[in-house]
PDB file of N, CA and C in Angstrom:
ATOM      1  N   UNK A   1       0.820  -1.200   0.000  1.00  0.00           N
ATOM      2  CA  UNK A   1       0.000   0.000   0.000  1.00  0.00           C
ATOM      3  C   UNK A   1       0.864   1.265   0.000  1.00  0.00           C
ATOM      4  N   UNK A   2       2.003   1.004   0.777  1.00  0.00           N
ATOM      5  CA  UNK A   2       2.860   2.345   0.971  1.00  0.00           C
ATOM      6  C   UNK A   2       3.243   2.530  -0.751  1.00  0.00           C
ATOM      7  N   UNK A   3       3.693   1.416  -1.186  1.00  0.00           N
ATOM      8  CA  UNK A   3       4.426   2.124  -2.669  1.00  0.00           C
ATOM      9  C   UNK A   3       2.933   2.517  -3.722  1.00  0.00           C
ATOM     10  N   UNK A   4       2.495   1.650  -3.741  1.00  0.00           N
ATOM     11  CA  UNK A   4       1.330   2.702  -4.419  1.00  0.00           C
ATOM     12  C   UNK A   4       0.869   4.344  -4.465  1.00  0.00           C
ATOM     13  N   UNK A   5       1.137   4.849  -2.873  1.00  0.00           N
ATOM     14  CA  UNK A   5       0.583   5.454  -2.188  1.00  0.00           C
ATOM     15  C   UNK A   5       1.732   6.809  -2.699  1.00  0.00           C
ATOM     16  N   UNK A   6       3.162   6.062  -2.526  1.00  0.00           N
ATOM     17  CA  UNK A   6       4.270   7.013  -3.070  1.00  0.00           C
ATOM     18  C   UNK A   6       4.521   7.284  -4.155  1.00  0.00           C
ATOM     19  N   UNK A   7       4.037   5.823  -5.418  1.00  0.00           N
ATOM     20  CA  UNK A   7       3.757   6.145  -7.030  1.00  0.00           C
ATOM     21  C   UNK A   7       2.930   7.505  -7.215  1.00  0.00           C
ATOM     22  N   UNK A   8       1.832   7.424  -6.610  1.00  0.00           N
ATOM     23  CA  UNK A   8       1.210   8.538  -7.141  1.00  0.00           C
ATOM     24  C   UNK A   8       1.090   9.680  -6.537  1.00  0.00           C
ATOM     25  N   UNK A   9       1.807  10.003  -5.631  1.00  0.00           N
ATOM     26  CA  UNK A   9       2.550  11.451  -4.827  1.00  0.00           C
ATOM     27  C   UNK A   9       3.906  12.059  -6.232  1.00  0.00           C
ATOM     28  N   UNK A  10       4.488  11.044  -6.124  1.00  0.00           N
ATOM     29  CA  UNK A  10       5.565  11.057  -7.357  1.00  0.00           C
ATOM     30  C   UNK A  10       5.012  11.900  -8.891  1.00  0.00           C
ATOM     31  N   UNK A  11       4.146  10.618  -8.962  1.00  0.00           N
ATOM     32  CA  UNK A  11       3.520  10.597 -10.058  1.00  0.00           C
ATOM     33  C   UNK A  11       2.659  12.221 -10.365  1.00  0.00           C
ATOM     34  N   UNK A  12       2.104  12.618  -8.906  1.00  0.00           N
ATOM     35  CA  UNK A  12       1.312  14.274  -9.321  1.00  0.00           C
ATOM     36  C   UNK A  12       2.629  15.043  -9.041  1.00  0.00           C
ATOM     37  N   UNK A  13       3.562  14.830  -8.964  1.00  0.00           N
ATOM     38  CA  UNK A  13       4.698  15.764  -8.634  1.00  0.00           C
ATOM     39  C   UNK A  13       5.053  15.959 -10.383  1.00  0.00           C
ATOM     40  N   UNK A  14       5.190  14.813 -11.060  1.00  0.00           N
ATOM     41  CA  UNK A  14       5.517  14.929 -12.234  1.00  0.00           C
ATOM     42  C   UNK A  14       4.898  15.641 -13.011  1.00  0.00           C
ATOM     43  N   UNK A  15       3.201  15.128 -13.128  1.00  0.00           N
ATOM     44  CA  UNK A  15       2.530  15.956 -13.956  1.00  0.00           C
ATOM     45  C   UNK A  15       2.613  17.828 -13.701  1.00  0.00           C
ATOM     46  N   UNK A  16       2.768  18.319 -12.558  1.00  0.00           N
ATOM     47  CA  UNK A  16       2.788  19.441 -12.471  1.00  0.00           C
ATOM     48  C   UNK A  16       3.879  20.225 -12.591  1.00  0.00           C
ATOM     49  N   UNK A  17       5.308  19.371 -12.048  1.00  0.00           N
ATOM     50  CA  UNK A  17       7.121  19.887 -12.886  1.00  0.00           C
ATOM     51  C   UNK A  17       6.565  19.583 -14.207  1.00  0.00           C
ATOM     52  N   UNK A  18       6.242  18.524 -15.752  1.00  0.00           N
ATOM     53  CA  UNK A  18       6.233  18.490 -16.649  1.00  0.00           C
ATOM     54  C   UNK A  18       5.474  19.716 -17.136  1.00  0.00           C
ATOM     55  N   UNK A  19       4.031  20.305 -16.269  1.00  0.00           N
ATOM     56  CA  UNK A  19       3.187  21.726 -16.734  1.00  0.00           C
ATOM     57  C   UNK A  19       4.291  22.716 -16.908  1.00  0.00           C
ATOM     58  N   UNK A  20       4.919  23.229 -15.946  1.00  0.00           N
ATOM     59  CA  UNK A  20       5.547  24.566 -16.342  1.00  0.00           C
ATOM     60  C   UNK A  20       6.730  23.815 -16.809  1.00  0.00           C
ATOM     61  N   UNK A  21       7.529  23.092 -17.096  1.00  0.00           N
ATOM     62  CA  UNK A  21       8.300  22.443 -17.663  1.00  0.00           C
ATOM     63  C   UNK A  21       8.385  23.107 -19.118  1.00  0.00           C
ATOM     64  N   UNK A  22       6.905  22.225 -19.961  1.00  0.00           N
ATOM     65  CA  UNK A  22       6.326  22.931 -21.016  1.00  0.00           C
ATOM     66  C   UNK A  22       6.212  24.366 -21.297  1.00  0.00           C
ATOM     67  N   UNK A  23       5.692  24.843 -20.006  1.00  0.00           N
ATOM     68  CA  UNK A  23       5.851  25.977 -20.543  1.00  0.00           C
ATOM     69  C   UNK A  23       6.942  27.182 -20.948  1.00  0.00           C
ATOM     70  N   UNK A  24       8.006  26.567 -20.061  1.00  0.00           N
ATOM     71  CA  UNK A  24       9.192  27.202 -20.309  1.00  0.00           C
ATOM     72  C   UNK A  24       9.813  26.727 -21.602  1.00  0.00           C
ATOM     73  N   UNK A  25       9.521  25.608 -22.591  1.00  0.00           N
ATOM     74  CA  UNK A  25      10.023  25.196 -23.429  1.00  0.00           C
ATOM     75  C   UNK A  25       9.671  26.384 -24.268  1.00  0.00           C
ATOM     76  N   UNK A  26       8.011  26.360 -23.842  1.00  0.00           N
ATOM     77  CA  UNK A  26       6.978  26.989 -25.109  1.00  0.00           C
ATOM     78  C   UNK A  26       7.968  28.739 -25.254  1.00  0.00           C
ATOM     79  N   UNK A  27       8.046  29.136 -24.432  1.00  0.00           N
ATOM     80  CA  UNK A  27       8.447  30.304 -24.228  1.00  0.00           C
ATOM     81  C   UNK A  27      10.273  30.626 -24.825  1.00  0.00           C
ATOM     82  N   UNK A  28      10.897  29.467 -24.405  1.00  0.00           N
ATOM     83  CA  UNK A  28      12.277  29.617 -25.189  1.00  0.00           C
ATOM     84  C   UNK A  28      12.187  29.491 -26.552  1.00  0.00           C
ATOM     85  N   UNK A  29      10.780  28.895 -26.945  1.00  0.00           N
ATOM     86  CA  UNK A  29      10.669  28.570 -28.393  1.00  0.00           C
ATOM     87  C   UNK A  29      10.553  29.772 -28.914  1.00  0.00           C
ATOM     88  N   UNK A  30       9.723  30.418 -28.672  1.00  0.00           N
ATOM     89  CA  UNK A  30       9.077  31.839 -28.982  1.00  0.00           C
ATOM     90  C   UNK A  30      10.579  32.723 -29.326  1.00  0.00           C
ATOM     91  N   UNK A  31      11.062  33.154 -28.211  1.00  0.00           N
ATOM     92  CA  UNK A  31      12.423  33.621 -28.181  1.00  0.00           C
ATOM     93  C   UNK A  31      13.566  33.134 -29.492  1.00  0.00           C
ATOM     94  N   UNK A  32      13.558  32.088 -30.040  1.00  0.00           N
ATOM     95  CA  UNK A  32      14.155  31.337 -30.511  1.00  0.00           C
ATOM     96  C   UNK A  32      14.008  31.575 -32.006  1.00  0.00           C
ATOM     97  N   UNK A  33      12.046  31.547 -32.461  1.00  0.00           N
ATOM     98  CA  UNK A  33      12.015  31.445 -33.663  1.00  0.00           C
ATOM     99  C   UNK A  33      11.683  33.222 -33.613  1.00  0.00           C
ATOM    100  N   UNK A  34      11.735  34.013 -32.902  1.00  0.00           N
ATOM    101  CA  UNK A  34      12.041  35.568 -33.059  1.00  0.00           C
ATOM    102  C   UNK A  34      13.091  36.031 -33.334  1.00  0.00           C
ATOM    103  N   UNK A  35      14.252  35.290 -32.958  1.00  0.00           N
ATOM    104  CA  UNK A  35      15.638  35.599 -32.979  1.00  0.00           C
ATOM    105  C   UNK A  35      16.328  35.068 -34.591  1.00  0.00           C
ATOM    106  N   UNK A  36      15.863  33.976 -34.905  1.00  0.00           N
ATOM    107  CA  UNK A  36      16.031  32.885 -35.955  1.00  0.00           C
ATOM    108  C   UNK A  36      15.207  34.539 -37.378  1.00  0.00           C
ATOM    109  N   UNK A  37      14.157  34.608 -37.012  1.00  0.00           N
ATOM    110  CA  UNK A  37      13.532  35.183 -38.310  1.00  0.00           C
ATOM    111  C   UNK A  37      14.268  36.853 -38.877  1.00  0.00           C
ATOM    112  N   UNK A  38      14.882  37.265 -37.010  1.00  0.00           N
ATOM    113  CA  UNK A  38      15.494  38.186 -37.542  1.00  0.00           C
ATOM    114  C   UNK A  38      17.009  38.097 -38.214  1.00  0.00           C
ATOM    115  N   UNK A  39      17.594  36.982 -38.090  1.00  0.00           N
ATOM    116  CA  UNK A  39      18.606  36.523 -38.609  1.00  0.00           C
ATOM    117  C   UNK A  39      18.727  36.624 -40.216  1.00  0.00           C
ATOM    118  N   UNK A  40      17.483  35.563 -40.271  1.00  0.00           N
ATOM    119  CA  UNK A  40      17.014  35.199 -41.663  1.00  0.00           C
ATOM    120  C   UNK A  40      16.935  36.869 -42.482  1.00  0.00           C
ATOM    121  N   UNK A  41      16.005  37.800 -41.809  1.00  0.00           N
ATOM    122  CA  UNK A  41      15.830  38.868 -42.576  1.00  0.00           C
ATOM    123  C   UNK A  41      17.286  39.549 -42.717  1.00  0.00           C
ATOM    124  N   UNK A  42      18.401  39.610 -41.923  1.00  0.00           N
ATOM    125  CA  UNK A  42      19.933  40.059 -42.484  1.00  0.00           C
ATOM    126  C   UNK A  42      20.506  39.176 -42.938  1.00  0.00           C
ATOM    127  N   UNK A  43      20.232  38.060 -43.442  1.00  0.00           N
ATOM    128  CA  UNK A  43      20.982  37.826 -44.368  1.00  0.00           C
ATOM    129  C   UNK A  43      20.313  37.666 -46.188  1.00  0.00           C
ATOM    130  N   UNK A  44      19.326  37.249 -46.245  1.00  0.00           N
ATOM    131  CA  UNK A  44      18.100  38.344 -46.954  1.00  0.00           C
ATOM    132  C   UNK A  44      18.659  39.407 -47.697  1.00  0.00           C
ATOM    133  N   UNK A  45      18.934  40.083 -46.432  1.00  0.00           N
ATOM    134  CA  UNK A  45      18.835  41.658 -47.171  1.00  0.00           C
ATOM    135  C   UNK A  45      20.447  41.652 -47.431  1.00  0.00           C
ATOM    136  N   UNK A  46      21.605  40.998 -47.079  1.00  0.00           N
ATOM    137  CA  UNK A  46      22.822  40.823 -47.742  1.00  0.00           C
ATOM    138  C   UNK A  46      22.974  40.501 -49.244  1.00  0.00           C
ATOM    139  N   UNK A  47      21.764  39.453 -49.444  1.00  0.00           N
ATOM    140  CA  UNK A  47      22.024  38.733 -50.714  1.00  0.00           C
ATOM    141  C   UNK A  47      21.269  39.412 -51.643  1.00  0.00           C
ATOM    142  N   UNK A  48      20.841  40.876 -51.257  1.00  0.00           N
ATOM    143  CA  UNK A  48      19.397  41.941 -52.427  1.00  0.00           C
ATOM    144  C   UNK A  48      20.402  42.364 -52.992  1.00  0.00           C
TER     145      UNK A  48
END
């Protein structure tokens, strides 16, 4: 009963580190493909 009991203490520990987990991914992504597009536009405008 005890390990059951600690699986799923564990187990809601996970689901809620994996929530903002995600969300910090979501957010470096953002950062990432903002940084990436302004790249893209100087070198773009190198090759006009």
């Amino acid at each position: 009963m005890q390990k059951k009991n600690d699986f799923f203490r564990k187990y809601g520990q996970m689901k809620k580190s994996s929530g903002r987990a995600w969300g910090d991914i979501k957010i470096g992504m953002k950062r990432t493909c903002r940084i990436l597009k302004n790249l893209f536009k100087k070198i773009v405008s190198r090759f006009k």
